[in-house]
N, C-alpha and C. Protein backbone atom coordinates (compact mmCIF):
# COMPACT_ATOMS: atom_id res chain seq x y z
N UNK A 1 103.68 -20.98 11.83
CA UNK A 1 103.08 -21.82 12.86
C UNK A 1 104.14 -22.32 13.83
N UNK A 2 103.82 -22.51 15.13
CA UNK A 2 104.21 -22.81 16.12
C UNK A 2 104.61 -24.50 16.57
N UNK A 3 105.10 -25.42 15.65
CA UNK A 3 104.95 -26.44 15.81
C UNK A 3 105.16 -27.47 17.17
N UNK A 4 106.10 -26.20 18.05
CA UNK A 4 106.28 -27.14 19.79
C UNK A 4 105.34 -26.62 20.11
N UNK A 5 104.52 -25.74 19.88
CA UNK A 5 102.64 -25.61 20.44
C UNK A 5 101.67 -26.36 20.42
N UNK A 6 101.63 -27.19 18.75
CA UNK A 6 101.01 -27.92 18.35
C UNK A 6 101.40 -29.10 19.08
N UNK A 7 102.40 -29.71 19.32
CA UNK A 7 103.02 -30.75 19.71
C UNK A 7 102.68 -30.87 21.52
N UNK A 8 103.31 -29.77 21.77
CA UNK A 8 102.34 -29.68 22.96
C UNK A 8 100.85 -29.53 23.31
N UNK A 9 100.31 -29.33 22.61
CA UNK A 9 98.90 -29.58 22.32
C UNK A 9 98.04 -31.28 22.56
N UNK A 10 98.66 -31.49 21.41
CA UNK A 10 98.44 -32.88 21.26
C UNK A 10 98.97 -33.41 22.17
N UNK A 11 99.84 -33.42 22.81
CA UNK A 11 100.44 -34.38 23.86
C UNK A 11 99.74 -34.11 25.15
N UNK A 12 99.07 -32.85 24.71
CA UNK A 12 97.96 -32.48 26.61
C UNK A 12 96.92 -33.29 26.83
N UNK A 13 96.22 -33.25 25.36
CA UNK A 13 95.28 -33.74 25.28
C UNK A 13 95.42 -35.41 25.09
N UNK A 14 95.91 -35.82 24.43
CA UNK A 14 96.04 -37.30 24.73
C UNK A 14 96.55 -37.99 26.68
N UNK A 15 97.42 -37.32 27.05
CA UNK A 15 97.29 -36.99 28.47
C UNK A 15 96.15 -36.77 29.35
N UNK A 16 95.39 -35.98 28.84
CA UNK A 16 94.15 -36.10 29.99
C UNK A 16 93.21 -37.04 29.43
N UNK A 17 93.19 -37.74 27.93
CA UNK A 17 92.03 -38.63 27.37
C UNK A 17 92.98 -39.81 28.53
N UNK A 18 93.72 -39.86 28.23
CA UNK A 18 94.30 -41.47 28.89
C UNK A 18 94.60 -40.80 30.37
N UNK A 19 94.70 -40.15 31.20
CA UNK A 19 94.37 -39.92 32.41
C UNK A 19 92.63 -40.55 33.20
N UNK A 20 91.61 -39.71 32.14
CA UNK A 20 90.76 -40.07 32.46
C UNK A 20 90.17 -41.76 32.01
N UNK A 21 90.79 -42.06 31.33
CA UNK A 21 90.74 -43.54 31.06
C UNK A 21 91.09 -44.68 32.13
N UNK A 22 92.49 -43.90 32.16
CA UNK A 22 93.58 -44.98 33.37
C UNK A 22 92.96 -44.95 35.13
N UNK A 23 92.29 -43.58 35.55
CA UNK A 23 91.99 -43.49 36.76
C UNK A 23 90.87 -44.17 37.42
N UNK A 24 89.82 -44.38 35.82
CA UNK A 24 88.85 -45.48 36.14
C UNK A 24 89.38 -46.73 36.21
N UNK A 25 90.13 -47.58 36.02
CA UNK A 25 90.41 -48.65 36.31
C UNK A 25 91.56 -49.04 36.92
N UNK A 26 92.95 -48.33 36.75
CA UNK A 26 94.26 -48.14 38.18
C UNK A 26 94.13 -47.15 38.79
N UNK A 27 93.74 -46.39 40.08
CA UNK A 27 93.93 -45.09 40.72
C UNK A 27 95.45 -44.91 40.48
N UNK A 28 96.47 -45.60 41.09
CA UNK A 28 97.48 -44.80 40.99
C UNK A 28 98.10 -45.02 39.90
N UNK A 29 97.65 -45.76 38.80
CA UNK A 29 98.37 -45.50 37.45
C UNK A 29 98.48 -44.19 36.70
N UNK A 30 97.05 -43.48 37.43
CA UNK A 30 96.58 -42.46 36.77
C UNK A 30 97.56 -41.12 37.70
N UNK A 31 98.15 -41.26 39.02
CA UNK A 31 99.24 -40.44 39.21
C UNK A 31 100.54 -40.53 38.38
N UNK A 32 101.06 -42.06 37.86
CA UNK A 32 101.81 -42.66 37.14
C UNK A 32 101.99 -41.51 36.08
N UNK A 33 100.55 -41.53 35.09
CA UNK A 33 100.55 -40.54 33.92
C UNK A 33 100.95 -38.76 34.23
N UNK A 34 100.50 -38.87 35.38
CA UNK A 34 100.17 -37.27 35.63
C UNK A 34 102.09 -37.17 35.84
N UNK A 35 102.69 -37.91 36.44
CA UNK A 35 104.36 -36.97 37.02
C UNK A 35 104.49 -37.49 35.57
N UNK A 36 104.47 -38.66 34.42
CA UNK A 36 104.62 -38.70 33.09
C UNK A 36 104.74 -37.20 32.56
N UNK A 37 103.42 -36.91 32.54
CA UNK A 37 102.91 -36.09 31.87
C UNK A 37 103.89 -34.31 31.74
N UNK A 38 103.90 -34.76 33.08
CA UNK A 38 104.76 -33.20 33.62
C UNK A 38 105.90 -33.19 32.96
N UNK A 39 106.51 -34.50 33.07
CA UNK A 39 107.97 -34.24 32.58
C UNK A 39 108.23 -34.37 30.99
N UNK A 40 107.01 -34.81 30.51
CA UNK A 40 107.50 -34.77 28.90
C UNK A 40 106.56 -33.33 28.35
N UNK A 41 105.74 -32.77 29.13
CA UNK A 41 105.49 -31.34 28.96
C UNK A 41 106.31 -30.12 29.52
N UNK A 42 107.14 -30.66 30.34
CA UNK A 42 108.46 -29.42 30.55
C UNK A 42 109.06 -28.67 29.46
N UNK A 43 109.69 -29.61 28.32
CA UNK A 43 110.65 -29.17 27.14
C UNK A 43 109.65 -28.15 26.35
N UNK A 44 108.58 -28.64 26.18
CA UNK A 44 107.42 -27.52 25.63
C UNK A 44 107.07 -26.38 25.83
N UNK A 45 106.70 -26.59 27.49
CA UNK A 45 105.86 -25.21 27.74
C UNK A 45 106.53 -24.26 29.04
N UNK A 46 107.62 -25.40 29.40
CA UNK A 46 108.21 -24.80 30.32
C UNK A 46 107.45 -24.87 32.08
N UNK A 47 107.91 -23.83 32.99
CA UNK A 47 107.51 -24.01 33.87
C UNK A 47 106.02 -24.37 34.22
N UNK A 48 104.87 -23.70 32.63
CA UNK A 48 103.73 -24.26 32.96
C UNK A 48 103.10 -25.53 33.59
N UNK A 49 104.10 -26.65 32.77
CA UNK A 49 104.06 -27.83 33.27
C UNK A 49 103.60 -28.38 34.31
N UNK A 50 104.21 -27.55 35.45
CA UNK A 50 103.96 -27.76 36.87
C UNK A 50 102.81 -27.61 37.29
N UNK A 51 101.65 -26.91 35.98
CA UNK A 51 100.05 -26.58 36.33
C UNK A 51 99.48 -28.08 36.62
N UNK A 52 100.39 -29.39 36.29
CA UNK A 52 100.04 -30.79 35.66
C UNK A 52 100.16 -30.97 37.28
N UNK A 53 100.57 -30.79 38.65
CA UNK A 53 100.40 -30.92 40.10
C UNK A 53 99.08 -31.11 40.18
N UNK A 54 97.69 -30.33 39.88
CA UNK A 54 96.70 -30.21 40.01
C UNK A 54 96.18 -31.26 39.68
N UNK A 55 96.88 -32.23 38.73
CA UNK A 55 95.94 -33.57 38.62
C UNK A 55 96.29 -34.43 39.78
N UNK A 56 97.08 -34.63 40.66
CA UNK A 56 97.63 -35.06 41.87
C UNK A 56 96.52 -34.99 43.11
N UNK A 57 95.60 -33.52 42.89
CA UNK A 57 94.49 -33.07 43.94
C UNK A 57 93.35 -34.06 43.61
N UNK A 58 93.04 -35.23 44.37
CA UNK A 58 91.93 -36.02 43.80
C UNK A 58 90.70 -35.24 42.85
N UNK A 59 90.08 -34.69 43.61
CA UNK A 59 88.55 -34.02 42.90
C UNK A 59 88.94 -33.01 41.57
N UNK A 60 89.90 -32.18 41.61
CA UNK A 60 90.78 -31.61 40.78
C UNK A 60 91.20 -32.00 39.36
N UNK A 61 92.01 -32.72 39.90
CA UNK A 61 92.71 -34.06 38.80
C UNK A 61 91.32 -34.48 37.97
N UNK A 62 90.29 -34.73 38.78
CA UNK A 62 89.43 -35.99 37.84
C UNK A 62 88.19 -34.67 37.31
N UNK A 63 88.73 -33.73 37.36
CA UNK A 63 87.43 -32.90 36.39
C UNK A 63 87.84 -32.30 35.41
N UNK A 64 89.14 -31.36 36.09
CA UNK A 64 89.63 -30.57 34.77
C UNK A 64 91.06 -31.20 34.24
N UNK A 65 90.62 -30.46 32.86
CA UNK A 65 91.71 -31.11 31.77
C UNK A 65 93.18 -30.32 31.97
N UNK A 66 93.79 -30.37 33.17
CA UNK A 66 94.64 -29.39 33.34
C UNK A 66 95.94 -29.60 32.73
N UNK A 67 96.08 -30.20 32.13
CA UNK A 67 97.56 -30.95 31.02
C UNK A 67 97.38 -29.46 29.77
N UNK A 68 95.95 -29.89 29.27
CA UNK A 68 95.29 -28.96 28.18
C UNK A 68 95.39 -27.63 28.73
N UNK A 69 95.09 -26.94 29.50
CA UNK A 69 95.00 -26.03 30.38
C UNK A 69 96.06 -25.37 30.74
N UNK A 70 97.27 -25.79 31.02
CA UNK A 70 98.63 -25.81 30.75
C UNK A 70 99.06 -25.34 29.64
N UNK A 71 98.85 -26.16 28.77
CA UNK A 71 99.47 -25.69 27.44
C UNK A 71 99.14 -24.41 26.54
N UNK A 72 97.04 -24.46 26.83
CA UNK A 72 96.87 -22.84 25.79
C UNK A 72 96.97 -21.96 27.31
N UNK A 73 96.80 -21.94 28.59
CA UNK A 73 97.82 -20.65 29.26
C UNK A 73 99.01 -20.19 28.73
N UNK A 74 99.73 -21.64 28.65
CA UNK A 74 100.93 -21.02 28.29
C UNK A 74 101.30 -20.29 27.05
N UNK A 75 100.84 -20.90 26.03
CA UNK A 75 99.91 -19.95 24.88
C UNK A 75 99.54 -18.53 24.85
N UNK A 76 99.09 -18.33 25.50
CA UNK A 76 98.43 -16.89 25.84
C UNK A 76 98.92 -16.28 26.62
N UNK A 77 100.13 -16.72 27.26
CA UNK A 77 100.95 -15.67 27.54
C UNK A 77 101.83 -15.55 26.82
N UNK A 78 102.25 -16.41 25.76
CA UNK A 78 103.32 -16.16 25.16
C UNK A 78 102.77 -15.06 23.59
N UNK A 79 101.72 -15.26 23.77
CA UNK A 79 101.39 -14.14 22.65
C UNK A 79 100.44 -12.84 23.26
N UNK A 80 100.39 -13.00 24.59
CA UNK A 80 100.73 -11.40 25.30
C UNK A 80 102.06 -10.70 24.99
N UNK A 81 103.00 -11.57 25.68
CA UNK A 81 104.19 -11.28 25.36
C UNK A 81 104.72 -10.69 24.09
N UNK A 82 104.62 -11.06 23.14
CA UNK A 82 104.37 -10.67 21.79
C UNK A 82 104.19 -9.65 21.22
N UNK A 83 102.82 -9.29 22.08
CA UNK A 83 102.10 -8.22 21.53
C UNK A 83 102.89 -6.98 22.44
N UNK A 84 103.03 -7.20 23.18
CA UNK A 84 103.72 -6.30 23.91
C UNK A 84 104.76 -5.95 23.60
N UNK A 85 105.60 -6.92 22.90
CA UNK A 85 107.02 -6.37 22.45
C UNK A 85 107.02 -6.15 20.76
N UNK A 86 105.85 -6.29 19.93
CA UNK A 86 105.49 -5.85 18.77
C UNK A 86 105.64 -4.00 18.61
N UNK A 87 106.28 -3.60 17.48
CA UNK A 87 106.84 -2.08 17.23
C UNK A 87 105.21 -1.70 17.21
């Protein structure tokens, strides 16, 4: 098992639960979380991270879970990758 997957996992998703929490009651607290978010999902997933911009796009930000979204992309390419370099 993949445990900086898992870790990044959990940290997406608690990210967009408290995104969508924080934006109903501070608007810009909830940008606050989002550059948060990016930078403690860098060490994880790498450049995916930067998918975490999209919560920045008002209508964007407040629908999809793109922290989460981030993380199993990055996921699934890394076990494309994989498979591709499997004998």
């Amino acid at each position: 098992m993949n445990f900086k997957f898992w870790i990044a996992l959990i940290l997406a998703l608690g990210l967009d639960a408290l995104d969508y929490l924080v934006v109903g009651l501070f608007p810009f607290a909830g940008d606050i979380v989002d550059v948060l978010g990016i930078i403690m999902l860098y060490p994880f997933i790498g450049v995916y991270a930067f998918i975490g911009v999209l919560e920045l796009v008002p209508i964007i930000g407040d629908l999809l879970p793109t922290f989460t979204g981030a993380v199993l992309l990055s996921r699934s390419r890394f076990m494309k990758k994989m498979l591709e370099e499997a004998p």
